[in-house]
PDB file of N, CA and C in Angstrom:
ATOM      1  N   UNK A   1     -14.873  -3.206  11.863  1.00  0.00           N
ATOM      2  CA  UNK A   1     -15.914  -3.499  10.915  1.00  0.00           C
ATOM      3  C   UNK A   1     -15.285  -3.799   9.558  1.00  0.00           C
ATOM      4  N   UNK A   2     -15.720  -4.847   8.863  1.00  0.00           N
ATOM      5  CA  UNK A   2     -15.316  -5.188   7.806  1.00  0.00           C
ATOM      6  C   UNK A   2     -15.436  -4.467   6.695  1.00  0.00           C
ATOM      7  N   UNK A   3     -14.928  -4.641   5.353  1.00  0.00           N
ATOM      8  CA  UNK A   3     -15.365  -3.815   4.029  1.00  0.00           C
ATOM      9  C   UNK A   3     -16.820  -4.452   3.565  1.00  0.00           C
ATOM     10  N   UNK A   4     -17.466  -3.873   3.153  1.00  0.00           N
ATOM     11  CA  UNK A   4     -18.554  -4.686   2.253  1.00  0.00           C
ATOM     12  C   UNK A   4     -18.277  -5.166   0.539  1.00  0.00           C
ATOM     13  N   UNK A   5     -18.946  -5.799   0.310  1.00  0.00           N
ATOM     14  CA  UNK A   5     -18.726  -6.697  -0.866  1.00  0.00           C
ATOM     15  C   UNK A   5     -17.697  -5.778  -2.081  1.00  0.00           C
ATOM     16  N   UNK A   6     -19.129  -4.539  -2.180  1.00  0.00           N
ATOM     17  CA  UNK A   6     -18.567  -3.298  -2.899  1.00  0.00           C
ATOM     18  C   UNK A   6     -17.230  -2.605  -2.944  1.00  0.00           C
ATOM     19  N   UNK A   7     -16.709  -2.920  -1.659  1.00  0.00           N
ATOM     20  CA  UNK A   7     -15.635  -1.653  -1.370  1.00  0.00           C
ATOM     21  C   UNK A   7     -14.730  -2.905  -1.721  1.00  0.00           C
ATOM     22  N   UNK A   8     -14.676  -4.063  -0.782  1.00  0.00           N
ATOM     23  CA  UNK A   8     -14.066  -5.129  -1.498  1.00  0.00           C
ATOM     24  C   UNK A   8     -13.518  -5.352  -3.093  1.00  0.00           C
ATOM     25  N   UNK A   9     -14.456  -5.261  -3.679  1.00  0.00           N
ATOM     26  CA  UNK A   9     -14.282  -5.260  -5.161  1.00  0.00           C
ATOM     27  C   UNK A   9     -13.368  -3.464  -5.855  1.00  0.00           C
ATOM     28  N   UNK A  10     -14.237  -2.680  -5.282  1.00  0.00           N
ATOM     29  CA  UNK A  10     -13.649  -1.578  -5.697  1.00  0.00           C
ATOM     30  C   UNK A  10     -12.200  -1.492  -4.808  1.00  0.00           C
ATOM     31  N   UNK A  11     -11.664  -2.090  -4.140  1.00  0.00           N
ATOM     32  CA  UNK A  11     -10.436  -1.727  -3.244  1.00  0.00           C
ATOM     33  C   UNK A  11      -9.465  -3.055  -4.443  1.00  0.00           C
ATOM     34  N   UNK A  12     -10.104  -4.170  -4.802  1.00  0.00           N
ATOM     35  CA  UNK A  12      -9.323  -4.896  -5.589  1.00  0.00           C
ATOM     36  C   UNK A  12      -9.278  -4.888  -7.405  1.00  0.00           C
ATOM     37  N   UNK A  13     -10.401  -3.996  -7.547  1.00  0.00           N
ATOM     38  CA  UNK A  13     -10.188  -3.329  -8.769  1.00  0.00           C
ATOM     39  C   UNK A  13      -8.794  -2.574  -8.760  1.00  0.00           C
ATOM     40  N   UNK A  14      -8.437  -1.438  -8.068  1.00  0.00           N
ATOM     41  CA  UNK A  14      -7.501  -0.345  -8.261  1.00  0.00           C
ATOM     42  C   UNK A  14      -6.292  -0.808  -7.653  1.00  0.00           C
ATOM     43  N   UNK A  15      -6.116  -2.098  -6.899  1.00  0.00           N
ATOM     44  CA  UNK A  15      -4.880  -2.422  -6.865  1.00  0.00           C
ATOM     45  C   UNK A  15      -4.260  -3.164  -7.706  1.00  0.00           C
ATOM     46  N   UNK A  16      -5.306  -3.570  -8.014  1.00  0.00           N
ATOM     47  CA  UNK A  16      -4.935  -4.636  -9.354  1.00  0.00           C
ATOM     48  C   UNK A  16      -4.173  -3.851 -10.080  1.00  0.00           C
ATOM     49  N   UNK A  17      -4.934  -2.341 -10.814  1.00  0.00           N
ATOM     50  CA  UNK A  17      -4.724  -1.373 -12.056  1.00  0.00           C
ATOM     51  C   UNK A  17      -3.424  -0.624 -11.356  1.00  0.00           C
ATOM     52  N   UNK A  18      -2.948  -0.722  -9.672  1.00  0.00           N
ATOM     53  CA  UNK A  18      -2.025  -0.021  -9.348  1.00  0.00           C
ATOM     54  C   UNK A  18      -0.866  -1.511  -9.447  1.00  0.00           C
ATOM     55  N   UNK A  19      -0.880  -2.895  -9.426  1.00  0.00           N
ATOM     56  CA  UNK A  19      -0.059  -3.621  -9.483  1.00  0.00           C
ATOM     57  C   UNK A  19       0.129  -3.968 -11.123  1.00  0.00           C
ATOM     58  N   UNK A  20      -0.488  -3.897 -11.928  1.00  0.00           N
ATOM     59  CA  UNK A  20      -0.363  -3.999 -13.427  1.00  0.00           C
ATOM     60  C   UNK A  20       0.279  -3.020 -14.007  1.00  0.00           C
ATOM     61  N   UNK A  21       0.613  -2.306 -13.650  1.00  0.00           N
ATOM     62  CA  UNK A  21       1.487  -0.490 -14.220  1.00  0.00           C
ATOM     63  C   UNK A  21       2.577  -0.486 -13.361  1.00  0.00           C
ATOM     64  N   UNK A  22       2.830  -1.174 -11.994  1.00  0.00           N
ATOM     65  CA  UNK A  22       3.851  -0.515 -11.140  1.00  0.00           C
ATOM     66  C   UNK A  22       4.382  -2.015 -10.497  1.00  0.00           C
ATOM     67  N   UNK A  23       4.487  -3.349 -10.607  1.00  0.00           N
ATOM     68  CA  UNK A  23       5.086  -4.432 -10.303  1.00  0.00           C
ATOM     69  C   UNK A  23       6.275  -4.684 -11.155  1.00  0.00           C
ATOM     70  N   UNK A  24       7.288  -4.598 -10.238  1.00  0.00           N
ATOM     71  CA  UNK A  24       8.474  -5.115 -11.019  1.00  0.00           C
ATOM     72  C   UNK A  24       8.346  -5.952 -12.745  1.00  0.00           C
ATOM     73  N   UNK A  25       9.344  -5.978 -13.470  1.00  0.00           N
ATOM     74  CA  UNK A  25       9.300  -6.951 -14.494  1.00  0.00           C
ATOM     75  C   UNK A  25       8.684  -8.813 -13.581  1.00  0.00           C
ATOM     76  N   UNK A  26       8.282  -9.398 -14.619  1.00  0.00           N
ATOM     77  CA  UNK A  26       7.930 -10.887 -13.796  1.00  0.00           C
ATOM     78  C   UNK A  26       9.373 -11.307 -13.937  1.00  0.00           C
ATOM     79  N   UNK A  27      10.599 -11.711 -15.062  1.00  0.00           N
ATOM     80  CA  UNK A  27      11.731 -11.783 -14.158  1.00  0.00           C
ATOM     81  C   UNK A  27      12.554 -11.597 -13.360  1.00  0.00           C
ATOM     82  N   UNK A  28      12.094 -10.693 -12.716  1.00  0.00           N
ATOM     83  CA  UNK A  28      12.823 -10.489 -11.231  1.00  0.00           C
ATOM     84  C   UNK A  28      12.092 -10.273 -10.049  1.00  0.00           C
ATOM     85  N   UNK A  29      10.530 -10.666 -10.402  1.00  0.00           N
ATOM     86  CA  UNK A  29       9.591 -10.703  -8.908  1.00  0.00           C
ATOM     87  C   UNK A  29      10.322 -11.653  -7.911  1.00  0.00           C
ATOM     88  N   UNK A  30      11.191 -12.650  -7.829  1.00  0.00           N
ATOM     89  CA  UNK A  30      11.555 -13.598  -7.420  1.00  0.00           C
ATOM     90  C   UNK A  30      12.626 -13.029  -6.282  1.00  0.00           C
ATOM     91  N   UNK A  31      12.946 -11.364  -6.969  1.00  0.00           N
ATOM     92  CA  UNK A  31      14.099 -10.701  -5.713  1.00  0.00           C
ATOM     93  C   UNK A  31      13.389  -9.590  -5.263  1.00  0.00           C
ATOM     94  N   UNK A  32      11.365  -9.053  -6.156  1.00  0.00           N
ATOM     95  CA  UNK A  32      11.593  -8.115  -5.475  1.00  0.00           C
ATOM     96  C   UNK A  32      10.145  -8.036  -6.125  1.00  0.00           C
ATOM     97  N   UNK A  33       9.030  -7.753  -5.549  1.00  0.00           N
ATOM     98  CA  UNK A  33       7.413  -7.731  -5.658  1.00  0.00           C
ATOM     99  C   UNK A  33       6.892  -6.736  -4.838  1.00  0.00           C
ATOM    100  N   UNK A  34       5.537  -6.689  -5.207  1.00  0.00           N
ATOM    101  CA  UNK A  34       5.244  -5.869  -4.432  1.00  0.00           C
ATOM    102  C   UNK A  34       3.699  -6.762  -4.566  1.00  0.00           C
ATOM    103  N   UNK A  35       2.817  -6.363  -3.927  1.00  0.00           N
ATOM    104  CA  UNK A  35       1.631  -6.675  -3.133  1.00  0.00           C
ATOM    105  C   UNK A  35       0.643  -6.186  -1.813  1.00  0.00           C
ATOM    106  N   UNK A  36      -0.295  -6.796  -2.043  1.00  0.00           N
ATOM    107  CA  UNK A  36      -0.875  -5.740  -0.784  1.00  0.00           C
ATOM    108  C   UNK A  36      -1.962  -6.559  -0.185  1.00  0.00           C
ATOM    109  N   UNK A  37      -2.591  -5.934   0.615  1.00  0.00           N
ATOM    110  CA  UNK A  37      -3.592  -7.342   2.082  1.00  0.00           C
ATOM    111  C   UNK A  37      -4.482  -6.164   2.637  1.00  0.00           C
ATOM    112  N   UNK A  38      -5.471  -7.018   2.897  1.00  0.00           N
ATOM    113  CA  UNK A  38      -6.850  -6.046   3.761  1.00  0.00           C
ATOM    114  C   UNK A  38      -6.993  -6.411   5.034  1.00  0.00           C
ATOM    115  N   UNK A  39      -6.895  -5.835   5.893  1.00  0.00           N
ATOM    116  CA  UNK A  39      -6.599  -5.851   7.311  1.00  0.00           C
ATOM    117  C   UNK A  39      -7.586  -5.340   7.906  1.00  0.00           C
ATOM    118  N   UNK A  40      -9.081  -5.457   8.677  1.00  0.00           N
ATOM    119  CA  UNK A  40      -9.777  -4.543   9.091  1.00  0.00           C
ATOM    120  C   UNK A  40     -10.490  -3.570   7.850  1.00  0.00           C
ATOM    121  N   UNK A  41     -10.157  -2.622   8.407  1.00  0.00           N
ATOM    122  CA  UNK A  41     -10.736  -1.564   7.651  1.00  0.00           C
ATOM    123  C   UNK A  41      -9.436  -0.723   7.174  1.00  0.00           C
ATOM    124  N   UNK A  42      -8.135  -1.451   7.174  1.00  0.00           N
ATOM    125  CA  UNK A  42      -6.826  -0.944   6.389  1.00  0.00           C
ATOM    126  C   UNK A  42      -6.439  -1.766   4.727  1.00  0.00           C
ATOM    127  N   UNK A  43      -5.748  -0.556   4.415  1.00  0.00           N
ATOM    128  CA  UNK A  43      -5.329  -1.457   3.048  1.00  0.00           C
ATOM    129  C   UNK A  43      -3.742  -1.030   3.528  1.00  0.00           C
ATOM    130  N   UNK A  44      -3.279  -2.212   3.557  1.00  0.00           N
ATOM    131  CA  UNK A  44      -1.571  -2.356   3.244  1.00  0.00           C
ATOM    132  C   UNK A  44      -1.124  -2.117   2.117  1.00  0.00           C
ATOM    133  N   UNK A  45       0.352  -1.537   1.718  1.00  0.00           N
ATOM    134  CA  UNK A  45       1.025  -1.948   0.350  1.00  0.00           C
ATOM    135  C   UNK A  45       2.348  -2.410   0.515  1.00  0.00           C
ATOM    136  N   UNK A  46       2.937  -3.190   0.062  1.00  0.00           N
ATOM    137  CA  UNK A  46       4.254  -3.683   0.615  1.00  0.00           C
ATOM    138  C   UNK A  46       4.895  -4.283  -0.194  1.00  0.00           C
ATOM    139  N   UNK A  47       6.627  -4.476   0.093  1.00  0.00           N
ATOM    140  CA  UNK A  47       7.443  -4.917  -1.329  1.00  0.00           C
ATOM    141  C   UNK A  47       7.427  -6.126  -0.530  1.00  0.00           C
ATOM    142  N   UNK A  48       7.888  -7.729  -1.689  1.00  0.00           N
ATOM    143  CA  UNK A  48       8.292  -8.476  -1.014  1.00  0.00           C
ATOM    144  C   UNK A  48       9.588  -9.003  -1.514  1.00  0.00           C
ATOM    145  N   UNK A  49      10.802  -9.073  -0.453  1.00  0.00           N
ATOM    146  CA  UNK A  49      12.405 -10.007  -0.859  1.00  0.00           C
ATOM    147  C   UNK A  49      12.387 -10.797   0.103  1.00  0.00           C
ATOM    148  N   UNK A  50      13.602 -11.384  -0.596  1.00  0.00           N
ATOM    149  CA  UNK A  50      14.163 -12.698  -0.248  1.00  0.00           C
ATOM    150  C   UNK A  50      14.838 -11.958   1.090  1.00  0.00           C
ATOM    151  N   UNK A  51      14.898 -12.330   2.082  1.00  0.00           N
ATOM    152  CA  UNK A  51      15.764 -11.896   3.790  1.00  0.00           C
ATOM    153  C   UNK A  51      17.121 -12.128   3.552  1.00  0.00           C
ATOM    154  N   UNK A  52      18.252 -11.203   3.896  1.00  0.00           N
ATOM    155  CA  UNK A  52      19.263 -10.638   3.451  1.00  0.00           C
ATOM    156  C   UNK A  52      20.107 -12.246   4.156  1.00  0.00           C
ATOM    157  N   UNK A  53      19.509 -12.705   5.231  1.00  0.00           N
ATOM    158  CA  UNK A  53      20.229 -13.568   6.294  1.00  0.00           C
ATOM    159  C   UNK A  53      19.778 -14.896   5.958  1.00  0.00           C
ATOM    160  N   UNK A  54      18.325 -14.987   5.377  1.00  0.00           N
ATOM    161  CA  UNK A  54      18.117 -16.735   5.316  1.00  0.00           C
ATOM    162  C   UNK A  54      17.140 -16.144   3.078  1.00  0.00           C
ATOM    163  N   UNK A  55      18.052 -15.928   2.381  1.00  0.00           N
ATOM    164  CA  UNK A  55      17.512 -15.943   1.230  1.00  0.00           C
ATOM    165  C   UNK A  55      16.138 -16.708   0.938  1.00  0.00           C
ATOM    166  N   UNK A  56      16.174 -18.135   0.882  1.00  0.00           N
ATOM    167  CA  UNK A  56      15.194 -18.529   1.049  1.00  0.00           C
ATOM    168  C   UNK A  56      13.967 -18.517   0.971  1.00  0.00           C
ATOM    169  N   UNK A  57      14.009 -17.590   2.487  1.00  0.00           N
ATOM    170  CA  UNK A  57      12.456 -17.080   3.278  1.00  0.00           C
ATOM    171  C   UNK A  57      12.024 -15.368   2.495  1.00  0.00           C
ATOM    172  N   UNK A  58      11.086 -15.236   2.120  1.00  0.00           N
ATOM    173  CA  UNK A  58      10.703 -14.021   1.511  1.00  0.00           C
ATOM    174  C   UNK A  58       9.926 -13.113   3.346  1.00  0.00           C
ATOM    175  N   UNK A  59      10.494 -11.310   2.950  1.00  0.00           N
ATOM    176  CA  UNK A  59      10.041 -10.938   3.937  1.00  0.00           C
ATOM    177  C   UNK A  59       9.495  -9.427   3.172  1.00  0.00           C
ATOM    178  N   UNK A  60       8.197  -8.995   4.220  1.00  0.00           N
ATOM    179  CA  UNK A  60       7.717  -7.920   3.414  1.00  0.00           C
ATOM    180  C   UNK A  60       8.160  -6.906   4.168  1.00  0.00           C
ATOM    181  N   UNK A  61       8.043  -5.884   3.105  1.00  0.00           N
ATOM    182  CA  UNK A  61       8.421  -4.554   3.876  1.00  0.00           C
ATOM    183  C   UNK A  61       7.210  -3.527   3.301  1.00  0.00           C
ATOM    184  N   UNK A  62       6.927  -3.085   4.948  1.00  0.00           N
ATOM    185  CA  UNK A  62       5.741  -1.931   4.339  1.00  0.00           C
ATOM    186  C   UNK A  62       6.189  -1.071   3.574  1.00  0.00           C
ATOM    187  N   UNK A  63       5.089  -0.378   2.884  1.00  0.00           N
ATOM    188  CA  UNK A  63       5.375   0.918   1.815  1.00  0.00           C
ATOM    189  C   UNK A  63       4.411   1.981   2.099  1.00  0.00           C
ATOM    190  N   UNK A  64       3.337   1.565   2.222  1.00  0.00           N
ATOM    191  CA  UNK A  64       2.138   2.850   2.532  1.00  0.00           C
ATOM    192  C   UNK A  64       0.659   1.983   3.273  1.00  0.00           C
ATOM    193  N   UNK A  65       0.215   2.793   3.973  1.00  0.00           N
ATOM    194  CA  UNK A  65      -1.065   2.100   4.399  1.00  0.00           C
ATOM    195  C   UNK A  65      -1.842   3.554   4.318  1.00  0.00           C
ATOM    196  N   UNK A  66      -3.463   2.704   4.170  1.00  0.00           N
ATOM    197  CA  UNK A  66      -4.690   3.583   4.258  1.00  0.00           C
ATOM    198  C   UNK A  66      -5.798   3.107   4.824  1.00  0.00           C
ATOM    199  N   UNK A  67      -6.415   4.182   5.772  1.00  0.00           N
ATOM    200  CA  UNK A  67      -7.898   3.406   6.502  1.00  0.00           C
ATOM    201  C   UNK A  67      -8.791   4.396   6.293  1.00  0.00           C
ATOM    202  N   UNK A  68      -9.617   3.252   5.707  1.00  0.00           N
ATOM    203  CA  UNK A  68     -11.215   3.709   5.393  1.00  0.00           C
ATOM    204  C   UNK A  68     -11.769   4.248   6.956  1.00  0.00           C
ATOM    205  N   UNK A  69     -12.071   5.584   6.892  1.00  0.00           N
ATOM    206  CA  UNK A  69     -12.890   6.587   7.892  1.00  0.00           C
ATOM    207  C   UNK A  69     -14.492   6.724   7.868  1.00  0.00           C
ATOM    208  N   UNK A  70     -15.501   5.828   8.009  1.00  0.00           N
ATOM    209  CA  UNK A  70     -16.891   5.733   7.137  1.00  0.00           C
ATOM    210  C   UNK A  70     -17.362   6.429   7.953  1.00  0.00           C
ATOM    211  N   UNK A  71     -17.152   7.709   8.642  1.00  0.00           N
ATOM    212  CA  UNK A  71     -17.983   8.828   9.601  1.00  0.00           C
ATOM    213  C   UNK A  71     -17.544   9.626   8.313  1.00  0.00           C
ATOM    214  N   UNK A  72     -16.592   9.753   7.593  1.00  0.00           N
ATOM    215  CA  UNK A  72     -16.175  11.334   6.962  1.00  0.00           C
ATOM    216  C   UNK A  72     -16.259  10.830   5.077  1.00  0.00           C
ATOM    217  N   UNK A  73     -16.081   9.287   5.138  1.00  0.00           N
ATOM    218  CA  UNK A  73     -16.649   8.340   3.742  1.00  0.00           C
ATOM    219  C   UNK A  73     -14.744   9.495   3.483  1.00  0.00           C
ATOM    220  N   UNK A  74     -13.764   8.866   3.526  1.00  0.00           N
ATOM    221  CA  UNK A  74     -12.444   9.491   3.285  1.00  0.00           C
ATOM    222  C   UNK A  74     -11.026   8.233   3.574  1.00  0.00           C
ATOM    223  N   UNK A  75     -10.450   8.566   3.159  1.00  0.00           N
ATOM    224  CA  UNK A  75      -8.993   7.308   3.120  1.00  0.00           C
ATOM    225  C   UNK A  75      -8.107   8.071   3.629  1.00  0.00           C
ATOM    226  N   UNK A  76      -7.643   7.807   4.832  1.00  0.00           N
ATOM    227  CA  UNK A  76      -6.524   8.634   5.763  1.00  0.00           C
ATOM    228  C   UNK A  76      -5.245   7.820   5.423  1.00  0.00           C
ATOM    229  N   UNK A  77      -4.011   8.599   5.190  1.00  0.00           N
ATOM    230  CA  UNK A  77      -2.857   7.460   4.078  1.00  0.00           C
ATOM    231  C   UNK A  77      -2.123   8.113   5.426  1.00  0.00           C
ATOM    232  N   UNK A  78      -1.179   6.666   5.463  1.00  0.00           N
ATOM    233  CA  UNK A  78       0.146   6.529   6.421  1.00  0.00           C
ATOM    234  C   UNK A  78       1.360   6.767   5.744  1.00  0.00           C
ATOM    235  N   UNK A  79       2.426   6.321   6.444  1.00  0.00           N
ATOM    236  CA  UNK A  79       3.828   6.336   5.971  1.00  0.00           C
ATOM    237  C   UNK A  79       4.459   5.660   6.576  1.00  0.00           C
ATOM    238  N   UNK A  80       5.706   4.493   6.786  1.00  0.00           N
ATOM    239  CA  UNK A  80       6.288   4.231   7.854  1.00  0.00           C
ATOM    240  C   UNK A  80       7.828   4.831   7.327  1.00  0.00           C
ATOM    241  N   UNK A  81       8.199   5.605   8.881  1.00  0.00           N
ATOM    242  CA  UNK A  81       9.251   6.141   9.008  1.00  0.00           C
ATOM    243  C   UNK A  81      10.511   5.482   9.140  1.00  0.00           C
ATOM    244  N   UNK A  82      11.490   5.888   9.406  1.00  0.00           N
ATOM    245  CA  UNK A  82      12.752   4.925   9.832  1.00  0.00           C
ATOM    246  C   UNK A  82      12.311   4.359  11.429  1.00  0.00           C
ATOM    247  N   UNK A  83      11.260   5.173  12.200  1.00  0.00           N
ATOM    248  CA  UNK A  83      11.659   4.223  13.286  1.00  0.00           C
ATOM    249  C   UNK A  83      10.553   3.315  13.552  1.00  0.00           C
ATOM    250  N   UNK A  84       9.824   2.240  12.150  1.00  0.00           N
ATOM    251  CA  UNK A  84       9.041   1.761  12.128  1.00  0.00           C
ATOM    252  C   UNK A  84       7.953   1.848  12.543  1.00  0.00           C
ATOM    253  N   UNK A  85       7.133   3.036  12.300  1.00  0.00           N
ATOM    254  CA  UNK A  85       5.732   3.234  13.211  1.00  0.00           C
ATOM    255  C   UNK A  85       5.319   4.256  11.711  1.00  0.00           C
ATOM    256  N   UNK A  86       3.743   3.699  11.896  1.00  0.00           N
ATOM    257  CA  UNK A  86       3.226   4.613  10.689  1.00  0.00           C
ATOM    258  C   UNK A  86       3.363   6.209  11.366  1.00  0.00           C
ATOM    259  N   UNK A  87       3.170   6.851  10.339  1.00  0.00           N
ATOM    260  CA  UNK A  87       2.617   8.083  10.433  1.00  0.00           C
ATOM    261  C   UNK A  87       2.028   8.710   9.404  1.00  0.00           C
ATOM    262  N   UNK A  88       0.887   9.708   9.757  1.00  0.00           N
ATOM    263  CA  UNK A  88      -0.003  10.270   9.005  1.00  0.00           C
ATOM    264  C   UNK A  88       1.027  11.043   8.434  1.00  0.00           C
ATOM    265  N   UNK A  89       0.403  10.506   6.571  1.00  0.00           N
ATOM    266  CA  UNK A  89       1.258  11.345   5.767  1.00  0.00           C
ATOM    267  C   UNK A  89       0.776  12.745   5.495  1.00  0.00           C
ATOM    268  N   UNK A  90       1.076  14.022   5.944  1.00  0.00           N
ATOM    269  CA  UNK A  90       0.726  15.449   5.950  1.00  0.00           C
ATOM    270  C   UNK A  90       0.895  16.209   5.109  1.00  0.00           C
ATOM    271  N   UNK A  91       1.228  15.712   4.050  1.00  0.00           N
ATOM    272  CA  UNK A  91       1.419  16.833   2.738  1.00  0.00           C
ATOM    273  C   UNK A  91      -0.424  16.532   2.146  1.00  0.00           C
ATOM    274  N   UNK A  92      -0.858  15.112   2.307  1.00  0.00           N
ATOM    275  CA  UNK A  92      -1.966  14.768   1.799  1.00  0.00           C
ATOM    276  C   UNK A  92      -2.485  13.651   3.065  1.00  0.00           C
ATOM    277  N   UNK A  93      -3.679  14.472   3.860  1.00  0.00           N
ATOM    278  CA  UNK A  93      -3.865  13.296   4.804  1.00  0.00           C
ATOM    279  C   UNK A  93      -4.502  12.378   4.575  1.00  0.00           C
ATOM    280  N   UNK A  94      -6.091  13.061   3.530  1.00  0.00           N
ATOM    281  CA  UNK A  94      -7.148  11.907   3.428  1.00  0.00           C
ATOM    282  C   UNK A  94      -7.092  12.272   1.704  1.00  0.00           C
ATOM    283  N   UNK A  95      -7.517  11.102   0.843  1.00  0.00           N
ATOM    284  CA  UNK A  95      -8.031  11.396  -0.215  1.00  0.00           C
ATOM    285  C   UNK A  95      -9.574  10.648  -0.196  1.00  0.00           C
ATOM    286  N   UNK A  96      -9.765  11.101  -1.109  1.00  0.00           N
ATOM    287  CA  UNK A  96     -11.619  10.355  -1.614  1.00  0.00           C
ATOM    288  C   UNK A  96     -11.763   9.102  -1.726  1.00  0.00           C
ATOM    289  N   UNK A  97     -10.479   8.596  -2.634  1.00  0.00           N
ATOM    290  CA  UNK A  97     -11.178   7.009  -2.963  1.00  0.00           C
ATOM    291  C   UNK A  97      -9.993   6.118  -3.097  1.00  0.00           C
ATOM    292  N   UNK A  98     -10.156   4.766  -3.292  1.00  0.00           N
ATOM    293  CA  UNK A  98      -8.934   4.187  -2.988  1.00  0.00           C
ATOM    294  C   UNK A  98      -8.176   4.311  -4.461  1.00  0.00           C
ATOM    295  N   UNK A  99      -8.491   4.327  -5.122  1.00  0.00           N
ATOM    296  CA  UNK A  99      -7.892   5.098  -6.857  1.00  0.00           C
ATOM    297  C   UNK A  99      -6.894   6.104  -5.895  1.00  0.00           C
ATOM    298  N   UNK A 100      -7.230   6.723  -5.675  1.00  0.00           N
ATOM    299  CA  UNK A 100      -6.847   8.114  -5.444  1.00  0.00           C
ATOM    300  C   UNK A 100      -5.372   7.911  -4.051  1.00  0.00           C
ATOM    301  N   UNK A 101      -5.945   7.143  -3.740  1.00  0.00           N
ATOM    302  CA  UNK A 101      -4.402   6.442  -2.523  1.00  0.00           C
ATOM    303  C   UNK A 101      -3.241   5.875  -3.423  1.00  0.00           C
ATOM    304  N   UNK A 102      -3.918   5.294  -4.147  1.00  0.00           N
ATOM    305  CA  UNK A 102      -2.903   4.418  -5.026  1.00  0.00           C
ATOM    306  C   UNK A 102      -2.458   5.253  -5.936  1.00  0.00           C
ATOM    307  N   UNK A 103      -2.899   5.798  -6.575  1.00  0.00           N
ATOM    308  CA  UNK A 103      -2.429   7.097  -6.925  1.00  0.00           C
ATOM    309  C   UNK A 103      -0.919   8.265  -6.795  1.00  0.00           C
ATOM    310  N   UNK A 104      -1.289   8.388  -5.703  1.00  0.00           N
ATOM    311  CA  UNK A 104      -0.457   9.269  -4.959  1.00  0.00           C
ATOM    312  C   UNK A 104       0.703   8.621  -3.924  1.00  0.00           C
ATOM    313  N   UNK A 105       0.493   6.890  -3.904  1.00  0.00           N
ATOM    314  CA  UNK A 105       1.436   6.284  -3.722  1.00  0.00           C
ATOM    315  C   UNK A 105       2.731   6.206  -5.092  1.00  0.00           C
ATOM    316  N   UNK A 106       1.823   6.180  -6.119  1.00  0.00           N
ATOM    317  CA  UNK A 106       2.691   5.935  -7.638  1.00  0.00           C
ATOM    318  C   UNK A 106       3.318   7.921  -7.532  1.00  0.00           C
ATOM    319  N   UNK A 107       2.842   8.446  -6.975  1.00  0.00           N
ATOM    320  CA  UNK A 107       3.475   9.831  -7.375  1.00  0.00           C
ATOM    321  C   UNK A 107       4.394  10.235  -6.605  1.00  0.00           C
ATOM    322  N   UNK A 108       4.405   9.053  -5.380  1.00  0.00           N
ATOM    323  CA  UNK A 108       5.696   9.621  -4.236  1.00  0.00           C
ATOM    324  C   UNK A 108       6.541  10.825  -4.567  1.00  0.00           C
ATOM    325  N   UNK A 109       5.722  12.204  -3.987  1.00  0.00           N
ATOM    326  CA  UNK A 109       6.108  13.366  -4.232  1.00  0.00           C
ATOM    327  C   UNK A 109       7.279  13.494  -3.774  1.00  0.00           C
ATOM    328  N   UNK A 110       7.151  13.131  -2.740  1.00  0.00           N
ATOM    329  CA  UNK A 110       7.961  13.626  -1.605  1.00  0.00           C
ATOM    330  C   UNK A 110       9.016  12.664  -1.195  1.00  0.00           C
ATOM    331  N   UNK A 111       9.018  11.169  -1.430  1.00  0.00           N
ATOM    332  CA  UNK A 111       9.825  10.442  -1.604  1.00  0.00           C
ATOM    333  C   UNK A 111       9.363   9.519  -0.399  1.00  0.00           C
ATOM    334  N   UNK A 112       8.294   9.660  -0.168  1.00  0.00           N
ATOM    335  CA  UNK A 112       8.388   9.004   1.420  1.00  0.00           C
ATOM    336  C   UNK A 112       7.695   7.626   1.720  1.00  0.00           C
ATOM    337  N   UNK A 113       7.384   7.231   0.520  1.00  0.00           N
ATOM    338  CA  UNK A 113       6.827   5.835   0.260  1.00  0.00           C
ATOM    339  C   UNK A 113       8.115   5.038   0.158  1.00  0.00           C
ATOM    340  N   UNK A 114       8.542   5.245  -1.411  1.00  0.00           N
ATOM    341  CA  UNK A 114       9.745   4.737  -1.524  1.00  0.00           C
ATOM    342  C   UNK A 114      11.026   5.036  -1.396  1.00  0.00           C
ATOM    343  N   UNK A 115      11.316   6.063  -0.414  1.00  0.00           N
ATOM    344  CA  UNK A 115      12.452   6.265   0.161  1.00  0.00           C
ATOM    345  C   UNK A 115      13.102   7.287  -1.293  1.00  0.00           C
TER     346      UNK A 115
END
């Protein structure tokens, strides 16, 4: 099921306010960005570089994902590990709102967003 108009807007409000405080300088987005995509009922976050093998070609690398739960109205946040597969991040599983994901992505307590 898709987002509605609302959540739409409120999911691109706070990434915006999370990419305006936390995106590289603009001279060097060109080696190293970050950005994010709505997938379903997921929000992606992800860096993007140039591929170590064909410069060129830009490739993303996940950083954190979150899916809207509309039985519990809650944001269940991922992690991807070294062996590429999300996992539920367990220090904090669900927060309230997507502010609040983005959030606690910028606070990488624990280091496990950004390594």
């Amino acid at each position: 099921m898709a987002f509605t108009k609302e959540q739409i807007a409120e999911i691109e409000k706070a990434s915006a306010k999370y990419m305006y405080y936390n995106r590289p300088p603009l001279e060097i987005r060109d080696q190293l960005d970050f950005a994010y995509r709505i997938d379903g009922q997921s929000v992606y976050l992800f860096e993007i570089r140039p591929r170590w093998d064909k410069p060129e070609e830009k490739s993303d690398t996940p950083i954190a994902k979150t899916t809207y739960i509309k039985s519990k109205n809650l944001w269940k946040i991922y992690w991807m590990r070294g062996d590429l597969k999300w996992h539920h991040y367990k220090p904090v599983p669900f927060v309230k709102t997507i502010p609040d994901f983005f959030d606690l992505v910028k606070q990488d307590a624990l280091s496990c967003f950004f390594g």
